[in-house]
N, C-alpha and C. Protein backbone atom coordinates (compact mmCIF):
# COMPACT_ATOMS: atom_id res chain seq x y z
N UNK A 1 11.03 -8.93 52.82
CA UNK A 1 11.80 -8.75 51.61
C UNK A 1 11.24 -9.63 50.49
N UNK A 2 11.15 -11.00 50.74
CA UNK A 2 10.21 -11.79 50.05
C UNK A 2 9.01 -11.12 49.55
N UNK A 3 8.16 -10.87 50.47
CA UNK A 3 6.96 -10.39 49.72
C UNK A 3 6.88 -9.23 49.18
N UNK A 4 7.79 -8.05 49.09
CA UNK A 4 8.30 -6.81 48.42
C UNK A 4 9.10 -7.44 46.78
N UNK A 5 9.48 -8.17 46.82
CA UNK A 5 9.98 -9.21 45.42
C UNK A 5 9.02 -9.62 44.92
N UNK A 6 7.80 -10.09 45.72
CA UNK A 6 6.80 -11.14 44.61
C UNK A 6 6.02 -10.13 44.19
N UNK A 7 5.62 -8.50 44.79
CA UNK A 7 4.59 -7.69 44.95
C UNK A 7 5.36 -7.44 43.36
N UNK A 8 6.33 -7.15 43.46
CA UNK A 8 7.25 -6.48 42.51
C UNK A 8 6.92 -7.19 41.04
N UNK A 9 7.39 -8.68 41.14
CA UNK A 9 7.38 -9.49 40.33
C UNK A 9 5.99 -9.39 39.37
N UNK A 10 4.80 -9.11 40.39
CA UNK A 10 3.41 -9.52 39.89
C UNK A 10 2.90 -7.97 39.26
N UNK A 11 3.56 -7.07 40.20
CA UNK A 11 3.22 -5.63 39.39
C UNK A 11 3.72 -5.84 37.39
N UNK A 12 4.94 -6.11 37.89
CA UNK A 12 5.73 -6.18 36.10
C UNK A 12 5.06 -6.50 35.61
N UNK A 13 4.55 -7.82 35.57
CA UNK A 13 4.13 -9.02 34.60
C UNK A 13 2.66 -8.16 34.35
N UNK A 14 2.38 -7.83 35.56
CA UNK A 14 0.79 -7.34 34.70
C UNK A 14 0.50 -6.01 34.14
N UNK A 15 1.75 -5.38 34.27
CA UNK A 15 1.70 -4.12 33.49
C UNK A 15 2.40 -4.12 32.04
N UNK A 16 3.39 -4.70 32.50
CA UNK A 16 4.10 -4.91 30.37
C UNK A 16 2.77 -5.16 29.48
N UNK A 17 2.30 -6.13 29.57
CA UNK A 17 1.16 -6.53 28.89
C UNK A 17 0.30 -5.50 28.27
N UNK A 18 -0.31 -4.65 29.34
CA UNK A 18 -0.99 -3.73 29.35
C UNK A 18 -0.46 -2.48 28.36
N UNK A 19 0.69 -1.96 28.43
CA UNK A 19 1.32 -1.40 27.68
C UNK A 19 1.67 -1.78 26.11
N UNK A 20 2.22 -2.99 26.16
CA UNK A 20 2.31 -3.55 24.89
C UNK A 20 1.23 -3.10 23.76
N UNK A 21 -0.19 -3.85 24.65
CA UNK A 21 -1.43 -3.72 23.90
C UNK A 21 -2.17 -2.08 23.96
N UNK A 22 -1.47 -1.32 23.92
CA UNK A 22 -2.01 -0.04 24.35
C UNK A 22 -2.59 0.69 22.16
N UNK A 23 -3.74 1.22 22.48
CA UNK A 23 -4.15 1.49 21.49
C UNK A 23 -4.67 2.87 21.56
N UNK A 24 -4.05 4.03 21.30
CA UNK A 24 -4.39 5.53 21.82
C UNK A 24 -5.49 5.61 21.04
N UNK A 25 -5.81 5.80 19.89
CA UNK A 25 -6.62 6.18 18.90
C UNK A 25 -7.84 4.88 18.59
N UNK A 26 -7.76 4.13 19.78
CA UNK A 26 -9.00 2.89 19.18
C UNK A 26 -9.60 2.66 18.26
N UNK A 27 -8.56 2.08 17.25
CA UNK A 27 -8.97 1.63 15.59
C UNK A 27 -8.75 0.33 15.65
N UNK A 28 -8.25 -0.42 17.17
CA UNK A 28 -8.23 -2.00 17.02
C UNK A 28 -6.75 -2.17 16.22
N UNK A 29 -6.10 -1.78 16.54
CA UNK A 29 -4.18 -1.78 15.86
C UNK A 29 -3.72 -1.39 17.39
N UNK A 30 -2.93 -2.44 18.17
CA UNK A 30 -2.35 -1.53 18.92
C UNK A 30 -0.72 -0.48 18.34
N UNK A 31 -0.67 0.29 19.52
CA UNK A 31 0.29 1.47 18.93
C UNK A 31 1.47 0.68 18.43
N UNK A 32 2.05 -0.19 19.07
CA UNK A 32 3.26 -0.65 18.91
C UNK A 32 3.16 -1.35 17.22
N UNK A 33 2.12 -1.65 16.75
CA UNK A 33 2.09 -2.06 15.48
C UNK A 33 1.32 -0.96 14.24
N UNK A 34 0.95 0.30 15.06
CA UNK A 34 -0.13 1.00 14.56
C UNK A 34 1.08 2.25 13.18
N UNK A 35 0.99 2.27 11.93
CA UNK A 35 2.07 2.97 11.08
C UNK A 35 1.23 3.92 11.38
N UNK A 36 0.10 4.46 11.10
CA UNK A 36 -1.21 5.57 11.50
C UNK A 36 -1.73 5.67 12.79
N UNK A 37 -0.84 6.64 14.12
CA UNK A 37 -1.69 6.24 15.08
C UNK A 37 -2.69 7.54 15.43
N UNK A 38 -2.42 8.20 14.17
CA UNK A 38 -3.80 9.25 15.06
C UNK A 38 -4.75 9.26 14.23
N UNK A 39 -5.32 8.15 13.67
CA UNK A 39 -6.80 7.51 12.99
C UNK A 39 -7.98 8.47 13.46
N UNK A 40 -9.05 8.39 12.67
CA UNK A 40 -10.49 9.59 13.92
C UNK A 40 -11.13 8.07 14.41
N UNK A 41 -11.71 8.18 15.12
CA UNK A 41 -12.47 7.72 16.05
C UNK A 41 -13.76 7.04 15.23
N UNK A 42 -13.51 5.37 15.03
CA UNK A 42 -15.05 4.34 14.10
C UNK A 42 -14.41 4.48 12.82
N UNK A 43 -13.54 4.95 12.42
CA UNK A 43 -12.86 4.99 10.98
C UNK A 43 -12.16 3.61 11.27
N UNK A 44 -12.91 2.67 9.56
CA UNK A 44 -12.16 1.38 9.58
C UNK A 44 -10.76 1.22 9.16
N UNK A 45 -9.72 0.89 9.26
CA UNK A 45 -8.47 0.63 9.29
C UNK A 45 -8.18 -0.54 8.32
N UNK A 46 -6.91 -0.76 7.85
CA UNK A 46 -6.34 -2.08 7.37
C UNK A 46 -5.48 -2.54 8.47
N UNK A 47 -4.45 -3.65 8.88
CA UNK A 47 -4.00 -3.81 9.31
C UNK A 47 -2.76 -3.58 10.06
N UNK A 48 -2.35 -1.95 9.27
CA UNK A 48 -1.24 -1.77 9.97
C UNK A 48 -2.07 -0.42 10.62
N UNK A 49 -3.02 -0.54 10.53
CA UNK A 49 -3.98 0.77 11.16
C UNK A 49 -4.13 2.18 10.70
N UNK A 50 -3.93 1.99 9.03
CA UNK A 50 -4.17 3.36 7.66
C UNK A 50 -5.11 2.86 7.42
N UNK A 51 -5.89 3.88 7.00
CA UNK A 51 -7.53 4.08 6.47
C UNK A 51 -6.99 3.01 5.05
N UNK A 52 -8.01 2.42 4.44
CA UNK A 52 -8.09 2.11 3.27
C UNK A 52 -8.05 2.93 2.32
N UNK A 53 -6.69 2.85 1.20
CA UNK A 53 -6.60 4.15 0.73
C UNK A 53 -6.89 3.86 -0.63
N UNK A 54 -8.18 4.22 -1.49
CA UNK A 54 -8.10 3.85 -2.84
C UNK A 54 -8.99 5.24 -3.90
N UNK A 55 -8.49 5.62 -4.80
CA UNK A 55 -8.87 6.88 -5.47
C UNK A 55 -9.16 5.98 -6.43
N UNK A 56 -10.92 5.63 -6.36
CA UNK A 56 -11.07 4.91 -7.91
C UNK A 56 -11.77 6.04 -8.66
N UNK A 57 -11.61 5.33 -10.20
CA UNK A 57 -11.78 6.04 -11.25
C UNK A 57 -13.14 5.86 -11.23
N UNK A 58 -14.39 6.72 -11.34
CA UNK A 58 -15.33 6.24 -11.77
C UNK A 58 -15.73 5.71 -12.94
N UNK A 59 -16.58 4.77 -13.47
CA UNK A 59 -16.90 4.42 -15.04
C UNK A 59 -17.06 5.35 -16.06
N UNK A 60 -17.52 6.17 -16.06
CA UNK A 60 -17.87 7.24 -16.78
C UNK A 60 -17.00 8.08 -17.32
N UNK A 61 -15.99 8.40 -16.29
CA UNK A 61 -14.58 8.39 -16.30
C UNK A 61 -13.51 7.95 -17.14
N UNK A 62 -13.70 6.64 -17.16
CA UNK A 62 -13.25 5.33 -17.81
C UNK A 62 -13.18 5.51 -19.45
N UNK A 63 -14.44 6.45 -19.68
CA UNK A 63 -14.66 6.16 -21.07
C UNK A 63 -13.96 7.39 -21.72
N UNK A 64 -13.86 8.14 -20.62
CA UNK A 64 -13.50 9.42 -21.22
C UNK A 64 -11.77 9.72 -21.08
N UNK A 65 -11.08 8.80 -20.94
CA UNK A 65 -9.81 9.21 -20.82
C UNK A 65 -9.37 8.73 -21.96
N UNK A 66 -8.00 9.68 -22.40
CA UNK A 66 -7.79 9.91 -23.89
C UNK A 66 -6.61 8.64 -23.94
N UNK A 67 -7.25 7.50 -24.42
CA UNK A 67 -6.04 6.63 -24.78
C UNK A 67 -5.70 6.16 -26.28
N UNK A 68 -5.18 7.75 -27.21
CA UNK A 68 -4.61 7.10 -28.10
C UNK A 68 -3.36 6.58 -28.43
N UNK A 69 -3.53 5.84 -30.19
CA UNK A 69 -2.17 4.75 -30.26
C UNK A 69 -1.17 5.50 -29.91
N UNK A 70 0.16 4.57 -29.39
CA UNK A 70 0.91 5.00 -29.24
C UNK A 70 0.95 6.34 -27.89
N UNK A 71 0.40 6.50 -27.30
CA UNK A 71 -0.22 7.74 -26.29
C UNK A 71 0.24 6.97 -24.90
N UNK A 72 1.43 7.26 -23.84
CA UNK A 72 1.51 6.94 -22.34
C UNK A 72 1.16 8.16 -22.14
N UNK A 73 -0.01 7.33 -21.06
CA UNK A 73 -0.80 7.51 -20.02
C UNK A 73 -0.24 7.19 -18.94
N UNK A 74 -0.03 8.20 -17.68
CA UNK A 74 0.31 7.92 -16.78
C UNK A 74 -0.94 8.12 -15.88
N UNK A 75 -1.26 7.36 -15.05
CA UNK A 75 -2.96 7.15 -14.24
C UNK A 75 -2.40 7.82 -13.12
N UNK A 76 -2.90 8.88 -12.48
CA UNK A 76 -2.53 9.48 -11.64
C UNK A 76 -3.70 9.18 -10.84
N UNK A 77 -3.48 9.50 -9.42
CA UNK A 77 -4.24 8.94 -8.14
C UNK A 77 -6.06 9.88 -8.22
N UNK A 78 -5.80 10.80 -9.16
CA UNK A 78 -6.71 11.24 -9.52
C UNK A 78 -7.71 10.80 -10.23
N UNK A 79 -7.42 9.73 -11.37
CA UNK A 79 -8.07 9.25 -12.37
C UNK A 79 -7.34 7.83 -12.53
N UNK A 80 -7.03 7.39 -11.80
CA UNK A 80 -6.57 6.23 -11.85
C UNK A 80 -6.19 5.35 -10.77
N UNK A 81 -5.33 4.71 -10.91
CA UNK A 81 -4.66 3.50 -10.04
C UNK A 81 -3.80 3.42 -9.36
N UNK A 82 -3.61 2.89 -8.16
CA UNK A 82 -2.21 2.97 -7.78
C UNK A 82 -2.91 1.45 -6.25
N UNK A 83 -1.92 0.64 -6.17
CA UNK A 83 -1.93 -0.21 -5.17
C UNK A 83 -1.11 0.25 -4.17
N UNK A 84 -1.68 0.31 -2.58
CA UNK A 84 -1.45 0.30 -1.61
C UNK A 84 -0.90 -0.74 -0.83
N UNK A 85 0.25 -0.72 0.23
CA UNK A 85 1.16 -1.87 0.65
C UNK A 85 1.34 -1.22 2.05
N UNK A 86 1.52 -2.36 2.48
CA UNK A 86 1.54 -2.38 4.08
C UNK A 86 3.24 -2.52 4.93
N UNK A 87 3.81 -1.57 5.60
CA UNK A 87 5.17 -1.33 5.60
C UNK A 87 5.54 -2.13 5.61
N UNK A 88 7.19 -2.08 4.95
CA UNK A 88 7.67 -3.58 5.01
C UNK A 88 7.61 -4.75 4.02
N UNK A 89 5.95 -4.81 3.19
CA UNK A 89 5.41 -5.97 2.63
C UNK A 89 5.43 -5.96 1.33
N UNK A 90 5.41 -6.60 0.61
CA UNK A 90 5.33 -7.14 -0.46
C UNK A 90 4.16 -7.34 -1.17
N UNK A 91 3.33 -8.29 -0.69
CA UNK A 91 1.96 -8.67 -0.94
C UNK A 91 1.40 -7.74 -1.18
N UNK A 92 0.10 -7.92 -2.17
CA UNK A 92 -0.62 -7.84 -2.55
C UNK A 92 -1.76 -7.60 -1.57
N UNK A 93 -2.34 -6.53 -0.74
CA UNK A 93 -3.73 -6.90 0.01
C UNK A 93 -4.93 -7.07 -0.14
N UNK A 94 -5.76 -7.86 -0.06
CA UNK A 94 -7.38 -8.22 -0.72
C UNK A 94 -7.58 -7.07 -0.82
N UNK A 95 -7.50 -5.84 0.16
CA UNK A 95 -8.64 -4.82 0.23
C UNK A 95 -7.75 -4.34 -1.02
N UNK A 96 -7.26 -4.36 -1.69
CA UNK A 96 -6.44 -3.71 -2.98
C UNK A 96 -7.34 -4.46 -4.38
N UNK A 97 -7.52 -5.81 -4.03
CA UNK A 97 -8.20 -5.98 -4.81
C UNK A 97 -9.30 -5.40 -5.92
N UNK A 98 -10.43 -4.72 -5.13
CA UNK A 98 -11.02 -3.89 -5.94
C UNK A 98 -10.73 -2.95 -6.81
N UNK A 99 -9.89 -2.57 -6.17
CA UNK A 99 -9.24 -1.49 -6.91
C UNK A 99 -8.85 -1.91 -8.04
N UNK A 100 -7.90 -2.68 -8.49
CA UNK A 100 -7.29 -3.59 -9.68
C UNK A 100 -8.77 -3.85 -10.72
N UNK A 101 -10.06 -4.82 -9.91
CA UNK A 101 -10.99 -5.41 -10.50
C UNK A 101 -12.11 -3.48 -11.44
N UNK A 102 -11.69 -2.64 -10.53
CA UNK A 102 -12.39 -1.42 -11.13
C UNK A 102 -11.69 -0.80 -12.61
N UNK A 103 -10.39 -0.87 -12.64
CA UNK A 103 -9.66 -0.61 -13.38
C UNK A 103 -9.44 -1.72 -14.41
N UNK A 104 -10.08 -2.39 -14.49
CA UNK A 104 -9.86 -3.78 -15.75
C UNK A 104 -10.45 -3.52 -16.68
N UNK A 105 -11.27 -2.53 -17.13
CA UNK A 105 -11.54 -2.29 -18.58
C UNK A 105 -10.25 -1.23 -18.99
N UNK A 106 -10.21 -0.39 -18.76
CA UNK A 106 -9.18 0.19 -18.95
C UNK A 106 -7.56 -0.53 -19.22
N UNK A 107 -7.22 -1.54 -18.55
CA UNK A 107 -6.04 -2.34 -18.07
C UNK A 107 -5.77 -3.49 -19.58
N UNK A 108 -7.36 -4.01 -19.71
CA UNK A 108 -7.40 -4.83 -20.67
C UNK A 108 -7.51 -4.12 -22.16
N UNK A 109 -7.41 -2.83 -22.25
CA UNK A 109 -7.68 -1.85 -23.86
C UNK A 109 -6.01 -2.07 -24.06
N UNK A 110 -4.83 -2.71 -22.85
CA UNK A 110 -3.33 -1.67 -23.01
C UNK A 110 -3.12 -2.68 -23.87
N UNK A 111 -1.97 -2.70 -24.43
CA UNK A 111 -1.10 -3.89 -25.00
C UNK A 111 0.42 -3.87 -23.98
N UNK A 112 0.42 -2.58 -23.54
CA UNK A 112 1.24 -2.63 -22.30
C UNK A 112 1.61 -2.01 -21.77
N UNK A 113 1.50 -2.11 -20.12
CA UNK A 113 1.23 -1.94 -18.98
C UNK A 113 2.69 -2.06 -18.51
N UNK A 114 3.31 -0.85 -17.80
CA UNK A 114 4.19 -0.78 -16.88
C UNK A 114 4.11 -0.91 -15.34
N UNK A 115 4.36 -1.51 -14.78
CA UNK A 115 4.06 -1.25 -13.21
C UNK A 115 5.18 -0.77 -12.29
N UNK A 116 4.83 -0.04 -11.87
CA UNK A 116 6.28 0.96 -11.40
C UNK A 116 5.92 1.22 -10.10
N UNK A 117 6.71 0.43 -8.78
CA UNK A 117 6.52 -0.07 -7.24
C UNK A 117 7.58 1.26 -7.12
N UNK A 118 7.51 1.89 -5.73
CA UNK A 118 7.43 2.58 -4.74
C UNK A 118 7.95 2.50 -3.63
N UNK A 119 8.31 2.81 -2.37
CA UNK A 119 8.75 3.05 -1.16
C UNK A 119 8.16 4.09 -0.97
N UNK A 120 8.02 4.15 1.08
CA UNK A 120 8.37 5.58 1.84
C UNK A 120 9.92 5.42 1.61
N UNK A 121 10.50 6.71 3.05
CA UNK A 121 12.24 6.63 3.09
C UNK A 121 12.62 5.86 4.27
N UNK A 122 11.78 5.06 4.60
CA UNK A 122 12.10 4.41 5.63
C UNK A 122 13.62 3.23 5.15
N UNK A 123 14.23 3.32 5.68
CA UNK A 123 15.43 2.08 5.31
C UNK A 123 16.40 2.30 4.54
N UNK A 124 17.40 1.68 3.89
CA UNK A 124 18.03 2.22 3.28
C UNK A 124 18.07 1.66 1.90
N UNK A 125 17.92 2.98 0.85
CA UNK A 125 17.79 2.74 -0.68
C UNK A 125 18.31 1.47 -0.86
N UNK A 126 19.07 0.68 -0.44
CA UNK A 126 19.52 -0.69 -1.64
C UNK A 126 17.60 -1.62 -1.24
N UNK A 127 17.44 -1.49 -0.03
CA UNK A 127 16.29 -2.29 0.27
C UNK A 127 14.82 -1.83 -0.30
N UNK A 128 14.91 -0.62 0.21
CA UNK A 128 13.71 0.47 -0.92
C UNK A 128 13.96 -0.49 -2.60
N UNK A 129 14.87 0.03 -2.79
CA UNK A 129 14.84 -0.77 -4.55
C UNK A 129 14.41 -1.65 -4.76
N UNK A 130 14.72 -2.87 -4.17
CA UNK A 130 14.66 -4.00 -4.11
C UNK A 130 12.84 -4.80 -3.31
N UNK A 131 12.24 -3.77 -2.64
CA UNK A 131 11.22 -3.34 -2.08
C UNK A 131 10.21 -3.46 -3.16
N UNK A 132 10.87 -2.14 -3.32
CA UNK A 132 9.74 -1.33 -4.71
C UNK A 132 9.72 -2.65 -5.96
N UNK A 133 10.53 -3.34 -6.21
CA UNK A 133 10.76 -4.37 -7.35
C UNK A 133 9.70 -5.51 -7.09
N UNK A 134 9.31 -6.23 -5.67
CA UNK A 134 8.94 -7.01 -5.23
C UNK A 134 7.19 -6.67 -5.32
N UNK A 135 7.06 -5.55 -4.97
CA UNK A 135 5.81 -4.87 -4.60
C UNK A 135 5.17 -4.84 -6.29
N UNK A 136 6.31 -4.40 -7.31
CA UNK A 136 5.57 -4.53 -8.77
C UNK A 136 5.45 -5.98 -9.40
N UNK A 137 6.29 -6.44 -8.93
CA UNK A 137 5.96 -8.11 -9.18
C UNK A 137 5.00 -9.03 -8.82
N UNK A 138 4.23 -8.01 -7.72
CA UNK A 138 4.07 -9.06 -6.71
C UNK A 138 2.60 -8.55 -7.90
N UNK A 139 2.11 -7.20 -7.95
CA UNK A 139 1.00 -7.02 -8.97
C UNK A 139 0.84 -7.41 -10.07
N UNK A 140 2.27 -8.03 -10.93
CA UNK A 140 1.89 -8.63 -12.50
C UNK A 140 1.51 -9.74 -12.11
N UNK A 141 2.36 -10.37 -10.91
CA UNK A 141 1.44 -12.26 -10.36
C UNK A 141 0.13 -11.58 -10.14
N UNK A 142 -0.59 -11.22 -9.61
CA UNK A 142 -1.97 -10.90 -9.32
C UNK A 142 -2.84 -10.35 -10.25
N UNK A 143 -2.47 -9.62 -11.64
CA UNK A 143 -2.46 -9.52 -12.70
C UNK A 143 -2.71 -10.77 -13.31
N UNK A 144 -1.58 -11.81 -13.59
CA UNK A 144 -1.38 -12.42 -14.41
C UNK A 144 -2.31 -13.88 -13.93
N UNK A 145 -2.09 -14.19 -12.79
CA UNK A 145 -2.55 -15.43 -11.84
C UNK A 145 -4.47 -15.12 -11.72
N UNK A 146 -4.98 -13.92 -11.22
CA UNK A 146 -6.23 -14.09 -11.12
C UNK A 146 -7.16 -13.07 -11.99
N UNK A 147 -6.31 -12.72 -12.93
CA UNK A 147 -7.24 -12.05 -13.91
C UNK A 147 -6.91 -12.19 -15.54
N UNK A 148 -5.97 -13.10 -15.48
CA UNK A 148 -5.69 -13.58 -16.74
C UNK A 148 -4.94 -13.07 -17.73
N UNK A 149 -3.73 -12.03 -17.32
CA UNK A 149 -3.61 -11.31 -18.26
C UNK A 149 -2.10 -12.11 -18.81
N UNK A 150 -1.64 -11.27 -19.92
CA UNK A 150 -0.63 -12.39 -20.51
C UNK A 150 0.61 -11.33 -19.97
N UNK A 151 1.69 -12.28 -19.45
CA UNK A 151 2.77 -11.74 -19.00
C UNK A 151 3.87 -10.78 -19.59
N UNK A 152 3.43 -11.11 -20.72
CA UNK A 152 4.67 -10.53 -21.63
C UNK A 152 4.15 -8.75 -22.04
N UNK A 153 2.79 -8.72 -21.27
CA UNK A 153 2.67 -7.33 -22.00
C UNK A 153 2.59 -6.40 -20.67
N UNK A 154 3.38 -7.02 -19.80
CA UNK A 154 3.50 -6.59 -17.97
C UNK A 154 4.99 -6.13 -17.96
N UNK A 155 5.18 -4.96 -17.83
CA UNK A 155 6.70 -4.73 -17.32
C UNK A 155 6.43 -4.10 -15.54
N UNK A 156 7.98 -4.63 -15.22
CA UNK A 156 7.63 -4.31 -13.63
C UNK A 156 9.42 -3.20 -13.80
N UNK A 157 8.54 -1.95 -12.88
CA UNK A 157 9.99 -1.38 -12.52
C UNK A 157 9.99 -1.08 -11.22
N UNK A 158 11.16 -0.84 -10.35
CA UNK A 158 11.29 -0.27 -9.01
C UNK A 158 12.17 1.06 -8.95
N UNK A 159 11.49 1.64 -8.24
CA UNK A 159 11.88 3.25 -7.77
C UNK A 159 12.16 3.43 -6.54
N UNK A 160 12.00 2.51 -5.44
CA UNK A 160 12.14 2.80 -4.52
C UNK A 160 12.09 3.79 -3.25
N UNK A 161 12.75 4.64 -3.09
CA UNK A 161 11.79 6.03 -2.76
C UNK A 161 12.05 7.38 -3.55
N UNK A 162 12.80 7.18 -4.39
CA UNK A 162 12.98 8.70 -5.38
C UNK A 162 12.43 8.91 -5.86
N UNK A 163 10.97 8.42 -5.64
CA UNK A 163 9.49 9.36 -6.70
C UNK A 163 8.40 9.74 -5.46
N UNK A 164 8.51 10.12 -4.43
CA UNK A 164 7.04 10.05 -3.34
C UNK A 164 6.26 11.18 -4.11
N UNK A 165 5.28 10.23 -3.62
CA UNK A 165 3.82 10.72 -4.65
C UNK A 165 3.74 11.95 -3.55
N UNK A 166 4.05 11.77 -2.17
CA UNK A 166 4.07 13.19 -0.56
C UNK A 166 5.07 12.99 0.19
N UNK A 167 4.83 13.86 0.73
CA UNK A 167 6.23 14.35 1.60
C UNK A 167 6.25 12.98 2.61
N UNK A 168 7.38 12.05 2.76
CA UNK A 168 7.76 11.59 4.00
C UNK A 168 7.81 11.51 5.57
N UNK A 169 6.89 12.76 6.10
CA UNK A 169 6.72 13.35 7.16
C UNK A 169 6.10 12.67 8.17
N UNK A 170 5.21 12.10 8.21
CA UNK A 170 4.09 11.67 8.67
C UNK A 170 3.97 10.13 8.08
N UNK A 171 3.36 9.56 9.49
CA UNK A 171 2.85 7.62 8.96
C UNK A 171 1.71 7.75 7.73
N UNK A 172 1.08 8.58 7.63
CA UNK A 172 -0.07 8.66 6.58
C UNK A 172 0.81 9.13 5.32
N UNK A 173 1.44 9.75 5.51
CA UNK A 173 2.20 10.26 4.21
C UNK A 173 3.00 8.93 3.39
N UNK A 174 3.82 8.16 4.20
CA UNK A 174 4.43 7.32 4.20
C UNK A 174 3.78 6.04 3.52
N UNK A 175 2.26 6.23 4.13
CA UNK A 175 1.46 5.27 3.45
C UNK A 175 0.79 5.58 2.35
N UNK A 176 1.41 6.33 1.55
CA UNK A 176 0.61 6.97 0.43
C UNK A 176 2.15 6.57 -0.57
N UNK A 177 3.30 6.78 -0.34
CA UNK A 177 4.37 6.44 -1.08
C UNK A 177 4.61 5.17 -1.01
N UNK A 178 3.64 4.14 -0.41
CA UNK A 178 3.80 2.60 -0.04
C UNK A 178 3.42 2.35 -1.27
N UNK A 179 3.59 2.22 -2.77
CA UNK A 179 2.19 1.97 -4.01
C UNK A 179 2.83 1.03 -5.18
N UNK A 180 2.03 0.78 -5.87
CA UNK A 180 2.42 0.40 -7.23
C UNK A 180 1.46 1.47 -8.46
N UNK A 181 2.03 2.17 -9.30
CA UNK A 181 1.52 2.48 -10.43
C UNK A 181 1.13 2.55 -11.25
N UNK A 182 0.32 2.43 -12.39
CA UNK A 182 0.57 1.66 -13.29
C UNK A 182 0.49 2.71 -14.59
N UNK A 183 1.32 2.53 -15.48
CA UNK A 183 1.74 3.31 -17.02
C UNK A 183 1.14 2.72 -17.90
N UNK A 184 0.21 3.17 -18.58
CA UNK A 184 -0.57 2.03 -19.82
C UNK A 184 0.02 2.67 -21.28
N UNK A 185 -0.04 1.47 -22.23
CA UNK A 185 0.27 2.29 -23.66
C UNK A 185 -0.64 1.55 -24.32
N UNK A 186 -1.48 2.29 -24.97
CA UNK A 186 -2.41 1.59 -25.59
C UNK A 186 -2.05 0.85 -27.07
């Protein structure tokens, strides 16, 4: 009986583990933390295991978008900007960085810049709001702190999830309504 208990004991312990760390789609995220778990196969990941998602504008691009006085521009994922967030988070992620640093000629023509944060529908709207608020704040500090810009010409709004850029369906979808926006007025 004893040794039917310890056999027992030693099976558990070395199988939870195993499970825990289980990674179907081997992108190095296991599942239990993975928001994207059906990744393709050598595709690099961020940390919650979504492709790096960034639609930059090319330069050329840049020159050609119509920003006259008085003229909002809304930058659509097409021709513009939008920051990516990791469920749950707040922060700002390095790999977002570029994105921001590509878009700084454009950013620096505004006199002002709306930033308008996002949700999936995960949770419930008072936290989405309050989400989405944190996530645009968190871009005028990163804005304001490492690229110098002056605060007062930064507005931050939250939407929480009543604008998805896609349908809610899917962890990839979800990570596409994770964003910050940004509204320029020249």
């Amino acid at each position: 009986m004893f040794f039917k208990l310890l056999l027992l004991l030693v099976c558990t312990c070395l199988s939870l583990p195993s499970f825990a760390w289980e990674d179907t789609d081997k992108d190095g995220v296991p599942d239990k933390k993975d928001a994207c778990p059906e990744t393709p196969m050598g595709v690099v990941v961020l940390a919650n295991g979504c492709q790096e998602i960034s639609d930059l504008i090319p330069k050329s691009e840049l020159q050609n978008l119509d920003m006259q006085q008085n003229k909002i521009s809304h930058v659509s994922s097409k021709q513009g900007l939008k920051i990516y967030f990791d469920f749950g988070h707040e922060d700002v992620l390095t790999t977002q960085l570029p994105t921001i640093e590509k878009m700084l000629p454009l950013l620096r023509e505004s006199q002002n810049i709306l930033l308008v944060g996002h949700t999936d529908n995960v949770g419930s709207e008072q936290i989405n709001l309050n989400l989405s608020l944190q996530r645009a704040l968190s871009v005028k500090k990163v804005l304001v702190n490492q690229f110098d810009f002056e605060p007062s010409g930064l507005t931050v709004l939250g939407k929480g999830s009543l604008e998805p850029a896609v349908e809610n369906n899917t962890a990839q979808q979800r990570q596409l309504n994770r964003r910050v926006e940004f509204v320029v007025k020249k």
